[in-house]
Protein backbone atom coordinates (compact mmCIF):
# COMPACT_ATOMS: atom_id res chain seq x y z
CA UNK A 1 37.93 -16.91 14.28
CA UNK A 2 35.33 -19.15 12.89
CA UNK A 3 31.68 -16.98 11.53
CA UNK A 4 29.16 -18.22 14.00
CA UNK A 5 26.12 -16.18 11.85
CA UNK A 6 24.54 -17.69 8.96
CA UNK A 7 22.24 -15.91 6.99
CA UNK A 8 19.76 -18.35 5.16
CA UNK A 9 17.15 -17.30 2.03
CA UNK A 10 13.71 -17.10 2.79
CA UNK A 11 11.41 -18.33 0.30
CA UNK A 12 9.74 -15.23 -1.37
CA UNK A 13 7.56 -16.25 -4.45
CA UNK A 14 7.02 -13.12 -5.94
CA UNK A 15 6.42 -11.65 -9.60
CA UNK A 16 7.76 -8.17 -10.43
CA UNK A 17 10.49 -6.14 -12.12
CA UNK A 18 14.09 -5.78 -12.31
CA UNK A 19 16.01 -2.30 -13.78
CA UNK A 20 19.14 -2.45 -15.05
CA UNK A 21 20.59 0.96 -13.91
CA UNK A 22 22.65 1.97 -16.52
CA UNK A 23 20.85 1.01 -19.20
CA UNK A 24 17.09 1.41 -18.08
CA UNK A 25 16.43 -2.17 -19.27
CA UNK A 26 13.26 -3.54 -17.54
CA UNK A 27 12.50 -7.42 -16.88
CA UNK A 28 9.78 -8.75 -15.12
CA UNK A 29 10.98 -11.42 -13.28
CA UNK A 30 9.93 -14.24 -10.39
CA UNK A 31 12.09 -13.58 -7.34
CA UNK A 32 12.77 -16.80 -5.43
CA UNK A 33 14.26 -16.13 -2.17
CA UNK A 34 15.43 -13.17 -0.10
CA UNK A 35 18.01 -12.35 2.34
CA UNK A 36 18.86 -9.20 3.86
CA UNK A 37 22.00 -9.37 1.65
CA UNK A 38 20.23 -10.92 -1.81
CA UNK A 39 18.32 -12.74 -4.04
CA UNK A 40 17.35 -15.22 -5.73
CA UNK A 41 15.71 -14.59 -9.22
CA UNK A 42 14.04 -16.44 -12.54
CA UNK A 43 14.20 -14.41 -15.48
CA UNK A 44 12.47 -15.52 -18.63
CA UNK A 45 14.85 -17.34 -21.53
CA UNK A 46 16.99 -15.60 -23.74
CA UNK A 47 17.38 -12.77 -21.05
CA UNK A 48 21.05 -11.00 -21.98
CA UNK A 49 23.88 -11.54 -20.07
CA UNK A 50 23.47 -8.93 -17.18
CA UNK A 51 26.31 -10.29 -14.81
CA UNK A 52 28.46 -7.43 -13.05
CA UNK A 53 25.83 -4.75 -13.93
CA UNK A 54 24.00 -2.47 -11.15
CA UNK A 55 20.04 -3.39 -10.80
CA UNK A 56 17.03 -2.30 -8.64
CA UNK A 57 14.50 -5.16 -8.28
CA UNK A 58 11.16 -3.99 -7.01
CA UNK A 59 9.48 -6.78 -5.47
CA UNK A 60 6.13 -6.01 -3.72
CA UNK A 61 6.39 -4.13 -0.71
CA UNK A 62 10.84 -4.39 -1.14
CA UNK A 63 13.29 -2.92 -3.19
CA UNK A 64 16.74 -3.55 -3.17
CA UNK A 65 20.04 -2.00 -5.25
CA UNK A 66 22.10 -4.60 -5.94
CA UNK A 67 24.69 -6.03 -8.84
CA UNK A 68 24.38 -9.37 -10.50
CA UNK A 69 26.72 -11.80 -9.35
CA UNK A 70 25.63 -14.84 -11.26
CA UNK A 71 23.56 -16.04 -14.52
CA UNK A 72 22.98 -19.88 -15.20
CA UNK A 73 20.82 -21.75 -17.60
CA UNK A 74 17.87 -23.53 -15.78
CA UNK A 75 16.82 -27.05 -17.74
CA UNK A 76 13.61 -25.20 -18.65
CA UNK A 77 15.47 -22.72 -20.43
CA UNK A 78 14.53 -19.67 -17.98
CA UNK A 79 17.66 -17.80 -16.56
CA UNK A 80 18.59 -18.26 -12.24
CA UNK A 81 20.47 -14.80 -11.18
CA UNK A 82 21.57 -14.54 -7.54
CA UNK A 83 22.60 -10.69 -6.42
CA UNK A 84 24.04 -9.31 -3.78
CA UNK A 85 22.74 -6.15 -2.22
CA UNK A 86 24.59 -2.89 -2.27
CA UNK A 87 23.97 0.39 -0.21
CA UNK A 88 21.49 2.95 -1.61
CA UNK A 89 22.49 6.21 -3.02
CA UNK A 90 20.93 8.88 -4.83
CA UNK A 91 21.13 8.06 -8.12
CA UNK A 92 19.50 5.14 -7.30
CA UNK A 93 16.23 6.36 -6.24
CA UNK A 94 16.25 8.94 -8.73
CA UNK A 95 16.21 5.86 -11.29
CA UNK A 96 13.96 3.76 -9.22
CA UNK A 97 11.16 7.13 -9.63
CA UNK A 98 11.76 7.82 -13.22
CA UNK A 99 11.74 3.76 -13.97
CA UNK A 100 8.98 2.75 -11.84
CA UNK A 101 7.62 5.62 -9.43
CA UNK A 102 5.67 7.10 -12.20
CA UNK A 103 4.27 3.80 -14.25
CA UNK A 104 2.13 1.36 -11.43
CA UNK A 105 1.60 -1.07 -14.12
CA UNK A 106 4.85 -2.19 -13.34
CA UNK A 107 4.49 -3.73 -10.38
């Protein structure tokens, strides 16, 4: 049975932060483009290799849990991630408060 639904990116040009869960890393990043079940994100140069590892991106008025699926090299040196959404749990928000609930600068 062929998949008749196609969910595209919408362009989202927003600046804001990504937490790596099980490290507590923060990056402020650009996100790209959003989909109910991703994004697309620029991270500055140099940014570690994150691929495989659990995030929460906060971006504006969304925030979604996610894990990195993909790092590449951009030719100006800044780093395009794509991740894929996962389900919410607990520990989740409980990082998403102590990371950013507490500190507004970051957003």
């Amino acid at each position: 049975m062929e998949e008749r639904r196609k969910i595209e990116r919408t362009r989202y040009n927003v600046m804001n932060v990504l937490i790596v869960c099980d490290t507590e890393e923060k990056y402020y990043i650009k996100v790209e483009n959003v989909s109910p079940l991703g994004m697309g994100l620029k991270m500055p140069a140099g940014t570690p290799d994150i691929t495989g590892k659990d995030v929460i991106v906060v971006a504006e008025c969304m925030v979604m849990f996610a894990v990195v699926r993909r790092m590449e090299t951009a030719e100006d040196g800044s780093m395009e991630v794509g991740i894929e959404g996962k389900p919410l749990e607990e520990d989740t928000f409980r990082c998403l408060y102590e990371n950013v609930g507490k500190d507004s600068n970051l957003i």
